[in-house]
N, C-alpha and C. Protein backbone atom coordinates (compact mmCIF):
# COMPACT_ATOMS: atom_id res chain seq x y z
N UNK A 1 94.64 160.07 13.42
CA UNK A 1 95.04 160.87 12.28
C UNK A 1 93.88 160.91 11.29
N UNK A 2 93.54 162.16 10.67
CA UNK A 2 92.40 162.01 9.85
C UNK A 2 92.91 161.70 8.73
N UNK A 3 92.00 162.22 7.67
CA UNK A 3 92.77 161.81 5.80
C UNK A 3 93.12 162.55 5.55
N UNK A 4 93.45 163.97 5.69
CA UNK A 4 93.64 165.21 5.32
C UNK A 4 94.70 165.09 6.26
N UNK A 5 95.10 164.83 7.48
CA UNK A 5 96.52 165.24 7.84
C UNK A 5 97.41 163.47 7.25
N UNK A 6 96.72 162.47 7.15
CA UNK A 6 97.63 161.53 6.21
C UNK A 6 98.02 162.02 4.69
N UNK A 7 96.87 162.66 4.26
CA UNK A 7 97.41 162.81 2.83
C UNK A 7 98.61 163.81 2.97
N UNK A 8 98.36 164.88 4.09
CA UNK A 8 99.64 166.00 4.05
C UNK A 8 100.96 165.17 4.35
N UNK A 9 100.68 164.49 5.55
CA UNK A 9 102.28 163.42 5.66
C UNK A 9 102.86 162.57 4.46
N UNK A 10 102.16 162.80 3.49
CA UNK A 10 102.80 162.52 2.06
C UNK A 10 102.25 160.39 2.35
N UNK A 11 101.45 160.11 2.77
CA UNK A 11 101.10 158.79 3.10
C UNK A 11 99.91 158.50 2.31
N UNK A 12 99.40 159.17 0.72
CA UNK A 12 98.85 158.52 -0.46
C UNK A 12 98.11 159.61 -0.83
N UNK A 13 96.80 159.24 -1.45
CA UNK A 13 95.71 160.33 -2.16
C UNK A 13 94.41 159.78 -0.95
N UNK A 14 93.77 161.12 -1.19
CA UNK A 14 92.81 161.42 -0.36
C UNK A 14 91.50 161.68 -0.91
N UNK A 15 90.43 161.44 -0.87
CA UNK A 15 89.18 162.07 -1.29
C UNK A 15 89.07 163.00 0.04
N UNK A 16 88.80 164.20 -0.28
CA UNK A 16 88.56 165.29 0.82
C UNK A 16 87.75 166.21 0.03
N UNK A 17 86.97 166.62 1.02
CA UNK A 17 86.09 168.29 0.56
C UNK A 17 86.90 169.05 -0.30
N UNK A 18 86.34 170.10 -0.70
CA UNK A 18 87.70 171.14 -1.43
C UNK A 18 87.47 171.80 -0.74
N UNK A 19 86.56 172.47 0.47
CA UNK A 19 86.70 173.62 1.56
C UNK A 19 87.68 172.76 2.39
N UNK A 20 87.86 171.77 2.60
CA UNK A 20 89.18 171.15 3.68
C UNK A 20 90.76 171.07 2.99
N UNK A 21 90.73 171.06 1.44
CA UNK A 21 91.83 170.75 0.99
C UNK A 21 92.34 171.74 0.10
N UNK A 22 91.39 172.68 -0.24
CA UNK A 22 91.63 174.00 -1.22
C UNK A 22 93.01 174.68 -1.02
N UNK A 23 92.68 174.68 0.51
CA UNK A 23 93.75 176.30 0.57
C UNK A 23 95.10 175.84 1.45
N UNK A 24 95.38 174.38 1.25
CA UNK A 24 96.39 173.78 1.77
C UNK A 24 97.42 173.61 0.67
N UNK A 25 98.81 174.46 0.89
CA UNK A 25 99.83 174.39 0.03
C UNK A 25 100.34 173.24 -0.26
N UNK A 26 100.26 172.27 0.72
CA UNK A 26 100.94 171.00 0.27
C UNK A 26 100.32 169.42 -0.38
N UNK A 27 98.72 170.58 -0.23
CA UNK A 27 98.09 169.60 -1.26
C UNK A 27 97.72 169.77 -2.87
N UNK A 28 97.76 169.14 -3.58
CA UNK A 28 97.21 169.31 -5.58
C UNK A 28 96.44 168.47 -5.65
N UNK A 29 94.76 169.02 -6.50
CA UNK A 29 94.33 168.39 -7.15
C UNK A 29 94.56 166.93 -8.11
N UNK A 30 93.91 166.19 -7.95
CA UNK A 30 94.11 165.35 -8.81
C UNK A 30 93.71 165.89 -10.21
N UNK A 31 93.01 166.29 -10.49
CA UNK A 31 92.02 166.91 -11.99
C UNK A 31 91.41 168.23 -11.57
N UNK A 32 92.92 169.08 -11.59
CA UNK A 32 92.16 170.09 -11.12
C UNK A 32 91.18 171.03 -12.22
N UNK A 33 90.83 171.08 -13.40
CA UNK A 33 89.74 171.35 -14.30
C UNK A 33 88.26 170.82 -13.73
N UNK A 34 88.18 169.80 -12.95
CA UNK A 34 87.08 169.51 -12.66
C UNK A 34 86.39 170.65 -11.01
N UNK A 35 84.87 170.42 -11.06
CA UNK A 35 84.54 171.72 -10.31
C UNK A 35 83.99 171.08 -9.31
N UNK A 36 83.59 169.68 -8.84
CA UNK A 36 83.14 168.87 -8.09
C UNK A 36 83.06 169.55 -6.95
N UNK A 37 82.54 169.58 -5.31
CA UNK A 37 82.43 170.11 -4.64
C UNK A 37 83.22 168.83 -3.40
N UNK A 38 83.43 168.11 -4.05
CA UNK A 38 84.94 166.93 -3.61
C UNK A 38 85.47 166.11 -4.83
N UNK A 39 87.24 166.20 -4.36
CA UNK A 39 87.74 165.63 -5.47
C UNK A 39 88.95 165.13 -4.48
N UNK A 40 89.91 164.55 -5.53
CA UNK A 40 90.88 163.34 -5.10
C UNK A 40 91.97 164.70 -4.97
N UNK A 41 93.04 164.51 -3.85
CA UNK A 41 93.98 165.16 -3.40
C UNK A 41 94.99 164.37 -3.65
N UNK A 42 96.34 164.78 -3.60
CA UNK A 42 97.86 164.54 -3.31
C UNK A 42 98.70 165.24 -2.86
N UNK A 43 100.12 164.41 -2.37
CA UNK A 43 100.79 165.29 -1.99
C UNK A 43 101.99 165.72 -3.39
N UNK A 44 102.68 166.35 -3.85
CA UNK A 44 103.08 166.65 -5.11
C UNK A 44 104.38 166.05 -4.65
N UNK A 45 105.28 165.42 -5.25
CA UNK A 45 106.97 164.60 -4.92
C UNK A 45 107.74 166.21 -4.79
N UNK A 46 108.09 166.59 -4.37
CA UNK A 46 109.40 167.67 -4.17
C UNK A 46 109.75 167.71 -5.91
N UNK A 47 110.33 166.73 -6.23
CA UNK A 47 111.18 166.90 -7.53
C UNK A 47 110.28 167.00 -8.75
């Protein structure tokens, strides 16, 4: 399993590229104002 399909299984935060994690719906920025060319991912709780 890589970090990008753990972070999608909702199994923590991720440092990932933003070309790997950008355009994935079930991932959010951690700080998304920042422009870094990698930043910290999550999966968002449903509620």
């Amino acid at each position: 399993m890589t970090t990008r399909q753990a972070a999608l299984a909702g199994m923590g935060i991720a440092m990932l590229s933003c070309f790997l994690a950008g355009h994935e719906s079930g991932l959010e920025p951690m700080w998304p104002e920042r422009t870094d060319p990698v930043d910290m991912w999550r999966v968002p709780h449903p509620d």
